[in-house]
C-alpha atoms as a PDB file:
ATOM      1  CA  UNK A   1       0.000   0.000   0.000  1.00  0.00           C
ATOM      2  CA  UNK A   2       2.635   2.493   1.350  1.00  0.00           C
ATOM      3  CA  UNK A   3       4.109   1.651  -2.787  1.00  0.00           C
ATOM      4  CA  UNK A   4       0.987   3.441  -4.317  1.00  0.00           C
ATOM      5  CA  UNK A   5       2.299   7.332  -3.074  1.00  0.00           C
ATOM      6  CA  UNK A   6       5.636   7.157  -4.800  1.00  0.00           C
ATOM      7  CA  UNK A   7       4.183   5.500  -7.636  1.00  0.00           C
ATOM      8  CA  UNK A   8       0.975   8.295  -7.828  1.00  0.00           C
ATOM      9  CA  UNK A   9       3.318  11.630  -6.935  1.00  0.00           C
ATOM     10  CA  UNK A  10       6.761  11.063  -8.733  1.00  0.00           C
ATOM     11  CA  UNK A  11       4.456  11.002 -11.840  1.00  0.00           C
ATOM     12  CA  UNK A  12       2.553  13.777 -11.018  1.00  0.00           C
ATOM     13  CA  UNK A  13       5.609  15.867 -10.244  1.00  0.00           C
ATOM     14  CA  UNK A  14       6.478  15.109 -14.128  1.00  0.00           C
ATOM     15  CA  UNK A  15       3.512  16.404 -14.915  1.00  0.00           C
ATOM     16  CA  UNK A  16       3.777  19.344 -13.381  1.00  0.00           C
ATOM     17  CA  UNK A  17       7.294  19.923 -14.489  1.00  0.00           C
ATOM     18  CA  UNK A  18       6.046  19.607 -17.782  1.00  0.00           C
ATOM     19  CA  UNK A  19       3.417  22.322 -17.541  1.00  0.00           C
ATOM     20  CA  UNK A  20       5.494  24.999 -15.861  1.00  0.00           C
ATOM     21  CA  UNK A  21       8.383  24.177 -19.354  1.00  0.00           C
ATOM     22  CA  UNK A  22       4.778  24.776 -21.213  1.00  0.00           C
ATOM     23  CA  UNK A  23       3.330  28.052 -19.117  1.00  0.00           C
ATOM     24  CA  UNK A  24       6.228  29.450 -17.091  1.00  0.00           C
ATOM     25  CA  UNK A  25       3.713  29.623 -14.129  1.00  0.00           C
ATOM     26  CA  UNK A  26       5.997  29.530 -11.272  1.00  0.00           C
ATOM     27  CA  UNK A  27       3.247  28.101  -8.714  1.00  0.00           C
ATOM     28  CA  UNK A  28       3.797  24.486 -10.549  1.00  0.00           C
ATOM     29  CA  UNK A  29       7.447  24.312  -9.721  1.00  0.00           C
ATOM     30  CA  UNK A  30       6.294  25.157  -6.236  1.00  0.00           C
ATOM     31  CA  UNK A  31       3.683  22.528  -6.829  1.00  0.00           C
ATOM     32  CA  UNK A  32       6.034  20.028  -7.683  1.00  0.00           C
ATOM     33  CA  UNK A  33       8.398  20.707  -4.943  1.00  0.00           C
ATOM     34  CA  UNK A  34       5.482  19.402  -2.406  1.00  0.00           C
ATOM     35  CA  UNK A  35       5.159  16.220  -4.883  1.00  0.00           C
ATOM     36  CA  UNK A  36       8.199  15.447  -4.376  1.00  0.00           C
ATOM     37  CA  UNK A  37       8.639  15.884  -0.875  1.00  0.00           C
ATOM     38  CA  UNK A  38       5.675  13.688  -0.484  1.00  0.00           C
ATOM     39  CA  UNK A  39       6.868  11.256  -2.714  1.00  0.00           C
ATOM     40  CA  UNK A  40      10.290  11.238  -0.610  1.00  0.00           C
ATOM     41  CA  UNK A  41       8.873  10.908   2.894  1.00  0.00           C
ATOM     42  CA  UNK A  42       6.411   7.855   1.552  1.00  0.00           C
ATOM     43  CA  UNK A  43       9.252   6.304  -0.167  1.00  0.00           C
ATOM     44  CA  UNK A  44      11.197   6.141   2.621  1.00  0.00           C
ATOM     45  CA  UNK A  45       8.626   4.628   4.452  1.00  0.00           C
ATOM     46  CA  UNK A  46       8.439   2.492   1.603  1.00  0.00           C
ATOM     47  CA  UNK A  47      11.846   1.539   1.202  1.00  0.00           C
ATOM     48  CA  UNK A  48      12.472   0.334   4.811  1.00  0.00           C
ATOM     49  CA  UNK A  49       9.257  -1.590   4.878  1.00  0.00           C
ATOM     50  CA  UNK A  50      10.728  -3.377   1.371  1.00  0.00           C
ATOM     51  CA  UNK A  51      14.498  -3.913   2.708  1.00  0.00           C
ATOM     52  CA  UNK A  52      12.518  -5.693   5.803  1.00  0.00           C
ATOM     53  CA  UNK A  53      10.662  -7.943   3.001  1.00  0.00           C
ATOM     54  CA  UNK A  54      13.886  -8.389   0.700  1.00  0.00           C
ATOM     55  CA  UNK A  55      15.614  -9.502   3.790  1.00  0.00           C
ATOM     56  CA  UNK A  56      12.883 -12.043   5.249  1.00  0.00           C
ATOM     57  CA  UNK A  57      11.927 -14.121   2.250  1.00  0.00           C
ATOM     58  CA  UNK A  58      13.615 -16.728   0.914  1.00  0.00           C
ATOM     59  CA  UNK A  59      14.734 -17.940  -3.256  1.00  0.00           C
ATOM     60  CA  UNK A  60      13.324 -16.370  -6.309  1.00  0.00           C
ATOM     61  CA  UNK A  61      10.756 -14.266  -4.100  1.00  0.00           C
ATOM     62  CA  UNK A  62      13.759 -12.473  -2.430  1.00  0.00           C
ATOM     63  CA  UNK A  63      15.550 -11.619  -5.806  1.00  0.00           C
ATOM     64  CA  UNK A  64      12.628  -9.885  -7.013  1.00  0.00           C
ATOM     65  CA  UNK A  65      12.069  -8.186  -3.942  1.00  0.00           C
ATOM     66  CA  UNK A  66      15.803  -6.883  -4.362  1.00  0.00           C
ATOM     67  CA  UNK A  67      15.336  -5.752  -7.800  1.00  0.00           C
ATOM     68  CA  UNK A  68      12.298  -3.881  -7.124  1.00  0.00           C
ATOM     69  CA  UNK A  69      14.092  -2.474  -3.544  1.00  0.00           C
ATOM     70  CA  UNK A  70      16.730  -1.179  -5.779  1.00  0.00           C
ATOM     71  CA  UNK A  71      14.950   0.525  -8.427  1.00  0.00           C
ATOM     72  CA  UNK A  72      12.865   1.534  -5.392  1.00  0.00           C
ATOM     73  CA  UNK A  73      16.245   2.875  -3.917  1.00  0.00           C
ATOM     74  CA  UNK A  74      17.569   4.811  -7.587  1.00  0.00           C
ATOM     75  CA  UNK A  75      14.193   6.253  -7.760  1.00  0.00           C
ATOM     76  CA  UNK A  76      14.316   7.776  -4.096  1.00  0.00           C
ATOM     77  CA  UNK A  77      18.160   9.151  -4.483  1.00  0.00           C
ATOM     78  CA  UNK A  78      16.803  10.584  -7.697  1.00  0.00           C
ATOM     79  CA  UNK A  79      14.240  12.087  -6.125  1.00  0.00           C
ATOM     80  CA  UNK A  80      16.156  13.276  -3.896  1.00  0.00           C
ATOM     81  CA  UNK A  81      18.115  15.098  -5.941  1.00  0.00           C
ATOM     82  CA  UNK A  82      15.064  16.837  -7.545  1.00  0.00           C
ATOM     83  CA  UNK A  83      14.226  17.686  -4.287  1.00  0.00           C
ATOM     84  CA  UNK A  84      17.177  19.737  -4.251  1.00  0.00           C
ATOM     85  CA  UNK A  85      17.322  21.407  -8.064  1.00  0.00           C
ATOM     86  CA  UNK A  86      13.723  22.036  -7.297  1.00  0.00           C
ATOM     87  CA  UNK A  87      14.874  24.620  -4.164  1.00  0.00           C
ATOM     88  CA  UNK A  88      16.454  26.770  -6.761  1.00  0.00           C
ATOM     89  CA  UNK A  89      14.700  29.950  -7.593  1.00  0.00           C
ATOM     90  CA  UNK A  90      13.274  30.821 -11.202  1.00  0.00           C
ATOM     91  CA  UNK A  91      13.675  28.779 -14.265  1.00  0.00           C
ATOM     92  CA  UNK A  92      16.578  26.953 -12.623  1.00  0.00           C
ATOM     93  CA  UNK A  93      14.118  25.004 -10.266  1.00  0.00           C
ATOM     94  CA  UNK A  94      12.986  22.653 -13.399  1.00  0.00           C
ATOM     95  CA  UNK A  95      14.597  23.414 -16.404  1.00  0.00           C
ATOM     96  CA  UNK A  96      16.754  20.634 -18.007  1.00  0.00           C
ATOM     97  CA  UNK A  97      17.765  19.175 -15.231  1.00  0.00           C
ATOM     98  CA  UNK A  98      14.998  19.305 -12.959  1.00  0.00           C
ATOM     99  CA  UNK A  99      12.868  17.714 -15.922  1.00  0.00           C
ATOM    100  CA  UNK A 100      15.577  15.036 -16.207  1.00  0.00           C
ATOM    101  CA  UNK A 101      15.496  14.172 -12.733  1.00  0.00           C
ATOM    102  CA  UNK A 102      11.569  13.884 -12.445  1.00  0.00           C
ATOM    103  CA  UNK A 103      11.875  11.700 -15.596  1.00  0.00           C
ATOM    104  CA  UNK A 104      14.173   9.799 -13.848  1.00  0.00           C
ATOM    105  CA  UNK A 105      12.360   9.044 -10.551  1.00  0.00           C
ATOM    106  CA  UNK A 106       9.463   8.575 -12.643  1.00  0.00           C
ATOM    107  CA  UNK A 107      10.897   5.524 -14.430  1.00  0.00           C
ATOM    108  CA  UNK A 108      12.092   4.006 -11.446  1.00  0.00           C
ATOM    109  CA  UNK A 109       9.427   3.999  -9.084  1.00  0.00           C
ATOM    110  CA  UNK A 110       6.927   2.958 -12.445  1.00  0.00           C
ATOM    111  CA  UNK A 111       9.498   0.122 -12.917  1.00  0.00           C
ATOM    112  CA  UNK A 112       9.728  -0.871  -9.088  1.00  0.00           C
ATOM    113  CA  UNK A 113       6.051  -0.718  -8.955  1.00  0.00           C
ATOM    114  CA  UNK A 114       5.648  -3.238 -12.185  1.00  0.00           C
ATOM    115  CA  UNK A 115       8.323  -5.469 -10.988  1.00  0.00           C
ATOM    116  CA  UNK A 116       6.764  -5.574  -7.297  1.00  0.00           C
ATOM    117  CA  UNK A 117       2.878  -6.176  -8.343  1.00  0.00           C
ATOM    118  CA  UNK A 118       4.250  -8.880 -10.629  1.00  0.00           C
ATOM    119  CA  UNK A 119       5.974 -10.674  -7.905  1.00  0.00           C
ATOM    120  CA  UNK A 120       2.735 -10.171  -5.593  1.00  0.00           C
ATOM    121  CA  UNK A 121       1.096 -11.738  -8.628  1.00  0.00           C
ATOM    122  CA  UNK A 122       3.189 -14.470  -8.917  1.00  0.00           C
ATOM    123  CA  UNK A 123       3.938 -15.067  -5.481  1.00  0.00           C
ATOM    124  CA  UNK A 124      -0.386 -15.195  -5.066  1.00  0.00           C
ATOM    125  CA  UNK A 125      -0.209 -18.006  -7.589  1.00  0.00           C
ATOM    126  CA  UNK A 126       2.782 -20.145  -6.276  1.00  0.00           C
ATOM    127  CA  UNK A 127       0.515 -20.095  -3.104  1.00  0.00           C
ATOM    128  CA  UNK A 128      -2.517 -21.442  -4.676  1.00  0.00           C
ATOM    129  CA  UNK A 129      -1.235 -24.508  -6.126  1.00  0.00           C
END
């Protein structure tokens, strides 16, 4: 559950990195800024509830829960790094960079998120048989 915020406001802080490139409307930098921040302090959450996962199953299960805990991981330092082009004043708060960076953590968490729900998926029908 706690994987749903990172996955729902990394994306939206794309979006709204995208529309102040398009408008130059300096309350969706500010905007973003929040979505981040949000996005960090769930991830975290979410990235020490996942290391406790990774580390108590066992085989296959516990590889995938790796993976995703390290794309969970890149997405969070990139994030974190947004974070910090995103305290910049002006047009330096997004511009190439900032954009870059939200594209990044965007990737990562979308890709940690896959990679997770497929191993719940999998893991649901292991159990079954």
């Amino acid at each position: 559950m706690l994987l749903a915020f990172p996955v729902a406001l990394f994306p939206a802080a794309l979006l709204s990195d995208i529309a102040y490139v398009q408008t130059s409307q300096i309350q969706w930098t500010n905007f973003s800024a929040w979505l981040i921040t949000g996005a960090l302090v769930f991830g975290g959450f979410t990235l020490l509830w996942s290391a406790i996962g990774t580390i108590v199953s066992r085989g296959a299960l516990r590889r995938r829960k790796g993976v995703s805990l390290l794309l969970l991981a890149l997405a969070w330092i990139a994030g974190l790094f947004n974070a910090f082009q995103h305290s910049h004043d002006g047009w330096s708060s997004v511009g190439t960079l900032g954009l870059a960076l939200s594209v990044l953590s965007t990737l990562f968490v979308l890709a940690a998120g896959m990679v997770f729900f497929s191993q719940s998926r999998t893991a649901a029908m292991e159990a079954a048989r």
